[in-house]
Protein backbone atom coordinates (compact mmCIF):
# COMPACT_ATOMS: atom_id res chain seq x y z
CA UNK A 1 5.57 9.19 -13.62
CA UNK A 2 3.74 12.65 -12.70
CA UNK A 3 0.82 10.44 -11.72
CA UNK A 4 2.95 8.36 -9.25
CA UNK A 5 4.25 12.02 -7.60
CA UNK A 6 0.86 13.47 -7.20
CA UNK A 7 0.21 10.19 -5.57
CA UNK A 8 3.27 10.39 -3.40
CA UNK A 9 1.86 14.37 -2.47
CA UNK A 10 -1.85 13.24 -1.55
CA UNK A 11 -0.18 9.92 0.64
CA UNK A 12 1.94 12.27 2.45
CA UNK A 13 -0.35 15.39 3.14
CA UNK A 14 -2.94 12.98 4.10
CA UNK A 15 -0.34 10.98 6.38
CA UNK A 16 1.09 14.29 7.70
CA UNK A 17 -2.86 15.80 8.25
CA UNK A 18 -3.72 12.58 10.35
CA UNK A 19 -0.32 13.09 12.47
CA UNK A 20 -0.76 16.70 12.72
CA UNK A 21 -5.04 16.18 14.32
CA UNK A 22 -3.19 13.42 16.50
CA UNK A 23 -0.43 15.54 17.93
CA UNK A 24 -2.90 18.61 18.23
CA UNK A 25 -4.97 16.70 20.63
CA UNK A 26 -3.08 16.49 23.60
CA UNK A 27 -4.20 20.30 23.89
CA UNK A 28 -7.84 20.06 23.42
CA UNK A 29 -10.22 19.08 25.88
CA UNK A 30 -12.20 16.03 26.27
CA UNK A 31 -15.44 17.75 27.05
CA UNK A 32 -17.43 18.63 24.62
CA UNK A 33 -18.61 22.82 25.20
CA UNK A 34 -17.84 25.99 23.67
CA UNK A 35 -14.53 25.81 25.01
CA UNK A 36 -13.69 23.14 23.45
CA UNK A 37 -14.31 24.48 19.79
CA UNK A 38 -13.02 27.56 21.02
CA UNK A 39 -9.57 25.45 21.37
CA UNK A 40 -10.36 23.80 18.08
CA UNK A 41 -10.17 26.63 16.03
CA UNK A 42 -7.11 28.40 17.91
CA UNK A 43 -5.30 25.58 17.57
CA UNK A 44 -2.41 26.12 15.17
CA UNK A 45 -1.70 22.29 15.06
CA UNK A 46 -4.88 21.48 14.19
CA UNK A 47 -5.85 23.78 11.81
CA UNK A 48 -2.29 23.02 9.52
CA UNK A 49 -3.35 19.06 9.89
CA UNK A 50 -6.61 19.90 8.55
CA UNK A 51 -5.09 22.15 5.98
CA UNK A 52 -3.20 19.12 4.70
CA UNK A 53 -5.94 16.63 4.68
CA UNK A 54 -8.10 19.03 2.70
CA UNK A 55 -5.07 20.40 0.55
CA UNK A 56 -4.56 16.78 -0.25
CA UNK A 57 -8.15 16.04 -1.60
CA UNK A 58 -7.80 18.10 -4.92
CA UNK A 59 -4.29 16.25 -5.52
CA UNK A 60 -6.25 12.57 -4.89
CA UNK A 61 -8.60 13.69 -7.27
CA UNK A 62 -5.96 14.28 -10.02
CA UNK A 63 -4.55 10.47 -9.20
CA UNK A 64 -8.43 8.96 -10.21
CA UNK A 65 -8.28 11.33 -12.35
CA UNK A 66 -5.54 9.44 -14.01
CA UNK A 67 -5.64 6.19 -12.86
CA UNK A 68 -8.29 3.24 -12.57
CA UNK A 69 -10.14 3.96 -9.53
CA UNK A 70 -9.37 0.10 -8.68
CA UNK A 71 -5.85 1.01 -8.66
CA UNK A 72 -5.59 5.03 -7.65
CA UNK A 73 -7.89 4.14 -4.43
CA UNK A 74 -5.95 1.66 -2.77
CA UNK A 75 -2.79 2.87 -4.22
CA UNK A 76 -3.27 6.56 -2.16
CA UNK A 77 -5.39 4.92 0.91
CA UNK A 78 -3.06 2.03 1.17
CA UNK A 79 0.07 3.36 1.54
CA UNK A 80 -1.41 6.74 3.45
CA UNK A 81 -1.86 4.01 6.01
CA UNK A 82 1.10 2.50 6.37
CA UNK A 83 2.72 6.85 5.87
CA UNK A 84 1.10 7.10 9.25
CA UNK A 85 2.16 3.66 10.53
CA UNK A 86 5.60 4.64 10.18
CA UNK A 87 4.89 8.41 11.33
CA UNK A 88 3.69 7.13 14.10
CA UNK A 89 6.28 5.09 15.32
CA UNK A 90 9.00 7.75 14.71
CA UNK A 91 7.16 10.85 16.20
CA UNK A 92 4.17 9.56 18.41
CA UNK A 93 6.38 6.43 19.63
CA UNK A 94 3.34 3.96 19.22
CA UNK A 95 4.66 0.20 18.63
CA UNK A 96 5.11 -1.31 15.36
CA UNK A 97 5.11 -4.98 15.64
CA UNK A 98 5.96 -7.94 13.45
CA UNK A 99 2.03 -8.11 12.53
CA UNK A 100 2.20 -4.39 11.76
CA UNK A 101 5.05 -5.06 9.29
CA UNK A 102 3.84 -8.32 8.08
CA UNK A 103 0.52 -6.39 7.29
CA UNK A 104 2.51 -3.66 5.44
CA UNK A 105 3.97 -6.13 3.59
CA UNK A 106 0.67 -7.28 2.31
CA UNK A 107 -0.71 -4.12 1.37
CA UNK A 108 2.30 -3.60 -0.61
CA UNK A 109 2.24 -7.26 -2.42
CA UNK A 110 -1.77 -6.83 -3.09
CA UNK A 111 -0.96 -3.54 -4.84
CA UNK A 112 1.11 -4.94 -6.98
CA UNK A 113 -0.69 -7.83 -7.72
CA UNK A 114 -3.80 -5.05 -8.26
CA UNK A 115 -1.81 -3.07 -10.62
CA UNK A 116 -0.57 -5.96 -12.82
CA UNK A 117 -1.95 -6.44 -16.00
């Protein structure tokens, strides 16, 4: 069961990272200069979103750790994908569609059918 929460931690902090770097980018430039890295790394935003992806690294190590890498890998990526699918939709308003949600379904059914013994 601890195994399964460290999971849940590294699927969220990674989710929350990603949605963190997407929301921070409405205040960064396009341009590529000194600027631009100058916003980068002023960026408060930013710099908690990569705080959580990196924060959730050591955690996704304890889950291989743990688990079969066959099972821990698409366990955490998996459902850190459909995290942000769903993150998305309630704080960045992007569409999810029937595909979207037929898809999530998937991933969920070929996890289970990955973890069965």
């Amino acid at each position: 069961m601890q195994t399964f929460f460290l999971a849940f931690i590294a699927i969220a902090s990674g989710a929350v990272g990603n949605l963190l770097i997407k929301l921070s980018s409405k205040d960064i430039p396009q341009t590529l200069s000194l600027d631009t890295f100058g916003k980068i790394f002023t960026s408060p935003m930013l710099l908690f979103g990569i705080l959580f992806l990196v924060g959730s690294f050591p955690v996704y190590a304890l889950v291989l750790q743990r688990l079969p890498v066959s099972f821990g890998f698409p366990l955490v990526q998996n459902l850190a994908f459909v995290a942000l699918l769903v993150l998305s939709f309630f704080f960045l308003k992007e569409q999810l569609t029937f595909i979207n949600l037929l898809g999530i379904l998937l991933l969920i059914v070929g996890l289970f059918l990955a973890g069965a013994k």
